[in-house]
N, C-alpha and C. Protein backbone atom coordinates (compact mmCIF):
# COMPACT_ATOMS: atom_id res chain seq x y z
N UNK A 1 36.95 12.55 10.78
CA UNK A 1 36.48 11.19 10.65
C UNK A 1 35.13 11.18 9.93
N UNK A 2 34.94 10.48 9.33
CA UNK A 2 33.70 10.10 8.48
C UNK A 2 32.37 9.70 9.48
N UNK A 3 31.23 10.01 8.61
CA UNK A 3 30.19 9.69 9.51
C UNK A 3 29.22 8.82 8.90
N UNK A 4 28.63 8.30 9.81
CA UNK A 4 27.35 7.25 9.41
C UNK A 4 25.98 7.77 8.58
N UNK A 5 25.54 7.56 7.25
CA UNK A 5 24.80 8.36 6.59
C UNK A 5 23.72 7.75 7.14
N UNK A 6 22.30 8.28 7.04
CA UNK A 6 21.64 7.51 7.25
C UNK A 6 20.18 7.82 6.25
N UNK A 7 19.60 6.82 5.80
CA UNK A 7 18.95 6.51 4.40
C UNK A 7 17.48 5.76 4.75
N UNK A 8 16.47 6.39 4.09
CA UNK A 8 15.51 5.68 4.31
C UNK A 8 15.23 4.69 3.07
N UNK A 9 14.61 4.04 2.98
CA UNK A 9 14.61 2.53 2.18
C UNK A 9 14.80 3.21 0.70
N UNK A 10 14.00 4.24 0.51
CA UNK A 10 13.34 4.49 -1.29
C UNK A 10 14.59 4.78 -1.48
N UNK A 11 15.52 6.16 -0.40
CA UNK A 11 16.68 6.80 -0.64
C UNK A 11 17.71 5.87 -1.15
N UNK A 12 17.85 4.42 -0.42
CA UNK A 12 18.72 3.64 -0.04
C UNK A 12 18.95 2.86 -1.62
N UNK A 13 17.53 2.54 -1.74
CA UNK A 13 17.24 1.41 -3.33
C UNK A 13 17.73 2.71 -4.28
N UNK A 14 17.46 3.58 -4.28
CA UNK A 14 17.86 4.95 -5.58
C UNK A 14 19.44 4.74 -5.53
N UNK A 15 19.87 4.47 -4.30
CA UNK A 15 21.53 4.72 -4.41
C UNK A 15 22.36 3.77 -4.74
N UNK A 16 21.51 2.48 -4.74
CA UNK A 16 22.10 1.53 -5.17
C UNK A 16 22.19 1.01 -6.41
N UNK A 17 20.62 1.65 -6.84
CA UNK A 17 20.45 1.59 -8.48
C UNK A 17 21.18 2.66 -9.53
N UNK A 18 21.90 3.83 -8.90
CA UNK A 18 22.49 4.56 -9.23
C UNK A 18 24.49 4.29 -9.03
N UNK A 19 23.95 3.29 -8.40
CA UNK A 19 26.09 3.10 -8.04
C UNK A 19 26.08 1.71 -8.59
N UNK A 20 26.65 1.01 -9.02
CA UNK A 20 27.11 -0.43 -9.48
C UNK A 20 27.83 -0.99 -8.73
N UNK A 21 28.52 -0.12 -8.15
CA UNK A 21 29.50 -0.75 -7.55
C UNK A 21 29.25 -0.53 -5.69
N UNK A 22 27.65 -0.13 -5.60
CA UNK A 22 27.53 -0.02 -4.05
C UNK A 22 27.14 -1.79 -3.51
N UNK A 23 27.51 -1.82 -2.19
CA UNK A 23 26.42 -2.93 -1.70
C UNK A 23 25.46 -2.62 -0.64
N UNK A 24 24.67 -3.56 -0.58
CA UNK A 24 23.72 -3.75 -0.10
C UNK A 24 23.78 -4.94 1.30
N UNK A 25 24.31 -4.39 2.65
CA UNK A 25 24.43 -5.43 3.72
C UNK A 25 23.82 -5.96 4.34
N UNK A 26 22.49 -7.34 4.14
CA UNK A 26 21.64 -7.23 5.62
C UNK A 26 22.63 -7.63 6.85
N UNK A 27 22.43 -7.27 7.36
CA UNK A 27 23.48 -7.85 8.99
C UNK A 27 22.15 -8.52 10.50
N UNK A 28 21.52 -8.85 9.50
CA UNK A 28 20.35 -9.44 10.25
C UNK A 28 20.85 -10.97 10.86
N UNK A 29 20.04 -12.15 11.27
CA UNK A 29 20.52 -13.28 11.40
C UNK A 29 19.88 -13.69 11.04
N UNK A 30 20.72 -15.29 10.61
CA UNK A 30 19.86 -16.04 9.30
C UNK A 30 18.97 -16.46 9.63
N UNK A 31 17.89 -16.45 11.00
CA UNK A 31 16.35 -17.10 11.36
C UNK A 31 16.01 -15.99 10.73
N UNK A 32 15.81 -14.38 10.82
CA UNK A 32 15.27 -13.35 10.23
C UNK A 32 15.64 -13.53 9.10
N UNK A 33 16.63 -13.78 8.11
CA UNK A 33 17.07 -14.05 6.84
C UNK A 33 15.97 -15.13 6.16
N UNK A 34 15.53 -16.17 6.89
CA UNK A 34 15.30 -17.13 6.64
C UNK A 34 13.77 -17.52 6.76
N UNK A 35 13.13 -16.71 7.88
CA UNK A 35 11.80 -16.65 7.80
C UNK A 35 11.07 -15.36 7.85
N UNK A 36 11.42 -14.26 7.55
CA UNK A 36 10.83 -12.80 7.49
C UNK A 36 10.86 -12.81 6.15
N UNK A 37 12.43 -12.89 5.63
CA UNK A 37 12.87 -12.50 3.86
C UNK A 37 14.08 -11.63 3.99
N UNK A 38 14.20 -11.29 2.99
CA UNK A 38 15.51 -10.44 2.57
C UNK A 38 15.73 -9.27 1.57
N UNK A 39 16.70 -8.29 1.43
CA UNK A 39 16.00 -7.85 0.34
C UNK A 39 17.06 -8.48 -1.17
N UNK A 40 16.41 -8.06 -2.39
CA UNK A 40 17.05 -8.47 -3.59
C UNK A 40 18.55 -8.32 -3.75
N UNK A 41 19.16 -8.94 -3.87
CA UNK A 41 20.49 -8.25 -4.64
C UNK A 41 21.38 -8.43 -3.21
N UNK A 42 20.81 -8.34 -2.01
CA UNK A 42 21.85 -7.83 -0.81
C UNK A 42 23.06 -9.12 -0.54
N UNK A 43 23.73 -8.54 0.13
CA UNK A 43 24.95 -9.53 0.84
C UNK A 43 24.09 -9.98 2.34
N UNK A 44 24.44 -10.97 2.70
CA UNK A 44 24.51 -11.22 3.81
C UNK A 44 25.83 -12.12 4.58
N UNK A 45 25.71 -11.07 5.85
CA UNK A 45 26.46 -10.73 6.93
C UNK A 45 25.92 -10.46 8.30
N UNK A 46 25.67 -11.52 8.62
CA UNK A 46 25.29 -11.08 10.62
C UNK A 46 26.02 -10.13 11.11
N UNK A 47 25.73 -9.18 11.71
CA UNK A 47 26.45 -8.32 13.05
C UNK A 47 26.29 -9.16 14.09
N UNK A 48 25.37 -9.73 14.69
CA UNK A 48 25.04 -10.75 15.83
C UNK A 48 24.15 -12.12 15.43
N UNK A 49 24.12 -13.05 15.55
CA UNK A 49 24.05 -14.14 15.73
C UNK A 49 24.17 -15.78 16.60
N UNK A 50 23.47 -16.72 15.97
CA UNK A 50 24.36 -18.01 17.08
C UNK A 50 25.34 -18.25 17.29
N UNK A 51 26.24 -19.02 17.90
CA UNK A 51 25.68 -19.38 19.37
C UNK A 51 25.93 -17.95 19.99
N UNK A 52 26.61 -17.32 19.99
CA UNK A 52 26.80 -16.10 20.73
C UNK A 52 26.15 -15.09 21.17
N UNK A 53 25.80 -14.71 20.15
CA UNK A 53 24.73 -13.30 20.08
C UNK A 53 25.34 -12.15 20.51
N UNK A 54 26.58 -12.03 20.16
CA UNK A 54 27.17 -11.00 20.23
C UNK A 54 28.02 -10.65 19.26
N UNK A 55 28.34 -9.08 19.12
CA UNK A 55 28.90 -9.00 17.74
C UNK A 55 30.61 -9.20 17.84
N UNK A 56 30.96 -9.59 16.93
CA UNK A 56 32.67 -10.11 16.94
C UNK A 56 33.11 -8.96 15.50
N UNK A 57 33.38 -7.58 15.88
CA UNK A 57 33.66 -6.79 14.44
C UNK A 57 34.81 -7.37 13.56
N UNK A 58 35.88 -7.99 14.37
CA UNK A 58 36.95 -8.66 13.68
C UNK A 58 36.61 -9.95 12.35
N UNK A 59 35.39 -10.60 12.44
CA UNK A 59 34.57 -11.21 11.76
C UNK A 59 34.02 -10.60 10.89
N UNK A 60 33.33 -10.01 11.13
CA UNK A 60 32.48 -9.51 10.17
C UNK A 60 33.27 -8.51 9.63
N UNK A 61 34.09 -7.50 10.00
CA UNK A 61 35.01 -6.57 8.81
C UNK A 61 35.50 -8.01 8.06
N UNK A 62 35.82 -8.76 8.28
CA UNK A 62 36.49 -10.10 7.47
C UNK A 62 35.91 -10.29 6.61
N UNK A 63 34.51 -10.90 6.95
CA UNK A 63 33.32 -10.83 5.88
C UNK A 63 33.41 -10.58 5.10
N UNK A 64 32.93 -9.08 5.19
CA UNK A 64 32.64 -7.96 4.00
C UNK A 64 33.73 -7.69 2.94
N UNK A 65 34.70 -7.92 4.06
CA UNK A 65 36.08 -7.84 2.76
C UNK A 65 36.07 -8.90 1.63
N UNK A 66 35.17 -10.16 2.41
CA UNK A 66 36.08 -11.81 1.89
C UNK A 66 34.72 -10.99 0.54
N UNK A 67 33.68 -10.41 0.66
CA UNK A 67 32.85 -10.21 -0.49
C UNK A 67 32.94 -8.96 -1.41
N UNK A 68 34.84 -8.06 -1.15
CA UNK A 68 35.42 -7.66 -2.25
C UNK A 68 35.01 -6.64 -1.60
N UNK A 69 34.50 -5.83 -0.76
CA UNK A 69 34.25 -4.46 -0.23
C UNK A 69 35.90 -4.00 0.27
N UNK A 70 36.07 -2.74 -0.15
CA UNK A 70 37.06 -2.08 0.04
C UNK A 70 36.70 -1.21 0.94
N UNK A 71 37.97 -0.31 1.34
CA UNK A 71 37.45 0.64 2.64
C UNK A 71 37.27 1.87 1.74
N UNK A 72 36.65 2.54 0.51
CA UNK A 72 36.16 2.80 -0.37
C UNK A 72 34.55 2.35 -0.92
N UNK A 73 34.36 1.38 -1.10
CA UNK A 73 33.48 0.57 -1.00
C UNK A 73 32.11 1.31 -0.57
N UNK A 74 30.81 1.77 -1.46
CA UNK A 74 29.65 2.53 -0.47
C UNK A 74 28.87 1.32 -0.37
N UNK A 75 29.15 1.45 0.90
CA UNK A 75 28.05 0.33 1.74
C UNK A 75 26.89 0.54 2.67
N UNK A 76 25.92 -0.25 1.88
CA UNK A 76 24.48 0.32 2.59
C UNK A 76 24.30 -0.89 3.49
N UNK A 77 23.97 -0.77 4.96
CA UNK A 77 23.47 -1.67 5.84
C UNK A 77 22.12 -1.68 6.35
N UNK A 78 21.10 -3.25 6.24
CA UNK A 78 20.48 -2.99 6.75
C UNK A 78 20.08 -3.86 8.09
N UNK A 79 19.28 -3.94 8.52
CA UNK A 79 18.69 -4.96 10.03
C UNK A 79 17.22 -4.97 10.11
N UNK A 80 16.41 -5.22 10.94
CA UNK A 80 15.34 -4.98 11.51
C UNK A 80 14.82 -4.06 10.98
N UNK A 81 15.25 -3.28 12.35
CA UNK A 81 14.42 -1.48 12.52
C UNK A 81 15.73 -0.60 12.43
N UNK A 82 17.19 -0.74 12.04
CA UNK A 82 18.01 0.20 12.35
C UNK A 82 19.19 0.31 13.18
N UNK A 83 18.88 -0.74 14.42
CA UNK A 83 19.71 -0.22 15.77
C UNK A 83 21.08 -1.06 15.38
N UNK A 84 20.71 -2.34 14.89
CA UNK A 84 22.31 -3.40 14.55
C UNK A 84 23.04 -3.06 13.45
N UNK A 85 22.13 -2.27 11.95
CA UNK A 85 22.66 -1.51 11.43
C UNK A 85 23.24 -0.63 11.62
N UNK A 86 22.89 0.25 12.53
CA UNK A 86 23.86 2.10 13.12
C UNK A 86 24.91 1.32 13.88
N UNK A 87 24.77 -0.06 14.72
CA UNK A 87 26.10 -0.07 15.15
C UNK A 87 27.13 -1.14 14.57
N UNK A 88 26.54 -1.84 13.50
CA UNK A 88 27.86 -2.26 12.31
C UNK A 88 28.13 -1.07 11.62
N UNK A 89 27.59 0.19 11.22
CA UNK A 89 27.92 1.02 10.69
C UNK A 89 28.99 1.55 11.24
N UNK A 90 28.89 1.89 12.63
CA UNK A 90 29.64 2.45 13.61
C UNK A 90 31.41 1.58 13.44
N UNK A 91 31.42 0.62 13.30
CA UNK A 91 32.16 -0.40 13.62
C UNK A 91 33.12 -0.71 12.46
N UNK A 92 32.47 -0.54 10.99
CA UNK A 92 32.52 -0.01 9.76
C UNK A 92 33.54 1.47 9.55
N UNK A 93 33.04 2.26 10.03
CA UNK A 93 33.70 4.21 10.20
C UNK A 93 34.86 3.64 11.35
N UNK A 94 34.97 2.87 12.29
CA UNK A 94 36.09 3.51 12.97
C UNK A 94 37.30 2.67 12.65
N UNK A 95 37.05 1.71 11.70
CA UNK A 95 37.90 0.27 10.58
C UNK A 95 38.11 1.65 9.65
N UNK A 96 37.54 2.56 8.89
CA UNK A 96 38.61 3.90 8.51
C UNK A 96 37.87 3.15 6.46
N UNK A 97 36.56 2.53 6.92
CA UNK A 97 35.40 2.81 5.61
C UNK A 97 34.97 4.24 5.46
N UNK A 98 34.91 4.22 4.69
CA UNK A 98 34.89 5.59 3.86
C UNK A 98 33.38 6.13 3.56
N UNK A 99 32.61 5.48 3.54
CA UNK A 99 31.16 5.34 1.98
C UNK A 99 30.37 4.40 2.96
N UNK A 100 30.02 4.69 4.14
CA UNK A 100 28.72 3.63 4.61
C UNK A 100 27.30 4.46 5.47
N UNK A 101 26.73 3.54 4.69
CA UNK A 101 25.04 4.41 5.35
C UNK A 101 24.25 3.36 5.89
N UNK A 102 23.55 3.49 6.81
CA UNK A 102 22.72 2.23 7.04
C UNK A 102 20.68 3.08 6.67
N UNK A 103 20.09 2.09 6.63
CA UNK A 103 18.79 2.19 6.37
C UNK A 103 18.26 2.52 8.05
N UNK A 104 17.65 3.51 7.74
CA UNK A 104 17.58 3.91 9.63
C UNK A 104 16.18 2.82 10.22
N UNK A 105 14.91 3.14 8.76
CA UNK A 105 13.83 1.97 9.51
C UNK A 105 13.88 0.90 9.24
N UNK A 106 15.22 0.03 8.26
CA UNK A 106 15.50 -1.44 8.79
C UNK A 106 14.27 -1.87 7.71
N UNK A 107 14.53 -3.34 7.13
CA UNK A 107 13.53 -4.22 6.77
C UNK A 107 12.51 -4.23 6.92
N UNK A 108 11.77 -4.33 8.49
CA UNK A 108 10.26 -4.48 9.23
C UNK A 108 9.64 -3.22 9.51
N UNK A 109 10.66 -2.04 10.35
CA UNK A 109 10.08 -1.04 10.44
C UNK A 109 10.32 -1.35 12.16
N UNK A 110 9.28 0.30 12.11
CA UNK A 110 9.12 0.43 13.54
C UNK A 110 7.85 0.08 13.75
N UNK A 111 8.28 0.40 15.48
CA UNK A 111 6.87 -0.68 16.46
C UNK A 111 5.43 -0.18 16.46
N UNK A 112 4.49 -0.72 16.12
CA UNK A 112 3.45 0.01 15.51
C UNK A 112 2.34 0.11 16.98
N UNK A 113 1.47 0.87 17.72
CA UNK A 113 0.76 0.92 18.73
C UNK A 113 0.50 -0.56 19.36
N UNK A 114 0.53 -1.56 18.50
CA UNK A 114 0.24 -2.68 19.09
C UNK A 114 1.48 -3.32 18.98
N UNK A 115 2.32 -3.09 19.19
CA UNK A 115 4.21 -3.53 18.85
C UNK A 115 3.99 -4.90 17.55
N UNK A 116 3.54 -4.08 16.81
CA UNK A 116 3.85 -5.09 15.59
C UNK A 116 4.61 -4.14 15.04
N UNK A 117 5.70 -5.11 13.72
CA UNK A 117 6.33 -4.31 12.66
C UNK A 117 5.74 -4.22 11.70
N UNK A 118 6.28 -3.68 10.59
CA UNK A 118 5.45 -3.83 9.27
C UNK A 118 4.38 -3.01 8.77
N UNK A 119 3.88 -1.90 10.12
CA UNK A 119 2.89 -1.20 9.52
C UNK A 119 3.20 0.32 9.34
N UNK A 120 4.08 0.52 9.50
CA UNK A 120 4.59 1.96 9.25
C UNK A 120 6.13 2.29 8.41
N UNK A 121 6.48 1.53 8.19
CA UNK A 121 7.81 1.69 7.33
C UNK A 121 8.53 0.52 7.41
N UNK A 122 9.55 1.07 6.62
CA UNK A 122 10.76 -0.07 6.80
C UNK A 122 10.86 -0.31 4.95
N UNK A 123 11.62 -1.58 4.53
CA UNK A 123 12.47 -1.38 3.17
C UNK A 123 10.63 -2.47 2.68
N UNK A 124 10.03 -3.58 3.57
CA UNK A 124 9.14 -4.18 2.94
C UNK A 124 8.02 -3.54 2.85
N UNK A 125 7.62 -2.40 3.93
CA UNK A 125 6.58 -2.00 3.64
C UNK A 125 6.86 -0.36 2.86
N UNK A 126 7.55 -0.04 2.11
CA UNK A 126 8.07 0.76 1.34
C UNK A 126 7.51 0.20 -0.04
N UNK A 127 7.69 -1.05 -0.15
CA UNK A 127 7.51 -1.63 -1.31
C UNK A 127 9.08 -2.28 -1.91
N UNK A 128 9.89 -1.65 -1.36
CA UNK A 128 11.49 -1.72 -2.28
C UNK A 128 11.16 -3.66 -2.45
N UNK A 129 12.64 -3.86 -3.45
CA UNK A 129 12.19 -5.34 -3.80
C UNK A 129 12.56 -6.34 -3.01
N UNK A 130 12.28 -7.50 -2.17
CA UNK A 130 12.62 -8.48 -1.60
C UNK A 130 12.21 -9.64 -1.85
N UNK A 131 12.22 -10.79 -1.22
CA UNK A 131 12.00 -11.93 -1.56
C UNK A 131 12.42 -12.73 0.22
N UNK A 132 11.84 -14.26 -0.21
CA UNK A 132 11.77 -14.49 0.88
C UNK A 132 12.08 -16.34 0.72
N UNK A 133 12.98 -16.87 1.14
CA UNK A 133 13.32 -18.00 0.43
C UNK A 133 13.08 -19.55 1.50
């Protein structure tokens, strides 16, 4: 069985700028979509969200398909900090995807001494490209 790659932001943007045909998943929810930012180019796809807040994989494999991803398809996921990414990834490999990595420090990063994000890694404080709409 295939396994979950896992990619830090610079790794992640190199692989995407190197494949044409990779994507780019946030699986964040659209308040984080919507007031943090996003990154360039990506798909979006919740793993969890309203009203529920729980993940429905039968949905979201739907998703990704309805946006032409094959189970071939190298798909980079990202989230936060990692954790909703490793487990759409997870969810991704046992649907019998072939090509998926998630970004391990996520958009924001990890929790910094004073539990803020943003000051030690992640895809924004990397520099990679985003935007924020």
């Amino acid at each position: 069985m295939n396994q979950l790659t896992q990619y830090l932001p610079k790794k992640a943007h190199k692989r995407l700028q190197g494949n044409q045909g990779a994507v780019l998943i946030d699986v964040r929810t659209e308040a984080e979509n919507k007031f943090v930012g996003r990154p360039l180019n990506c798909i979006f796809v919740p793993w969890v969200d309203e009203p529920n807040w729980s993940p429905c994989p039968e949905d979201f494999i739907a998703a990704i398909q309805r946006f032409g991803c094959q189970l071939d398809t190298e798909i980079i996921l990202i989230c936060r900090s990692g954790y909703r990414s490793s487990a759409a990834g997870q969810c991704l490999i046992e649907r019998n995807f072939s090509n998926v990595a998630h970004i391990v420090s996520g958009f924001e990063g990890d929790l910094d001494e004073n539990n803020q994000r943003g000051n030690i890694n992640g895809w924004r404080y990397d520099g990679m490209p985003w935007n924020q709409c």
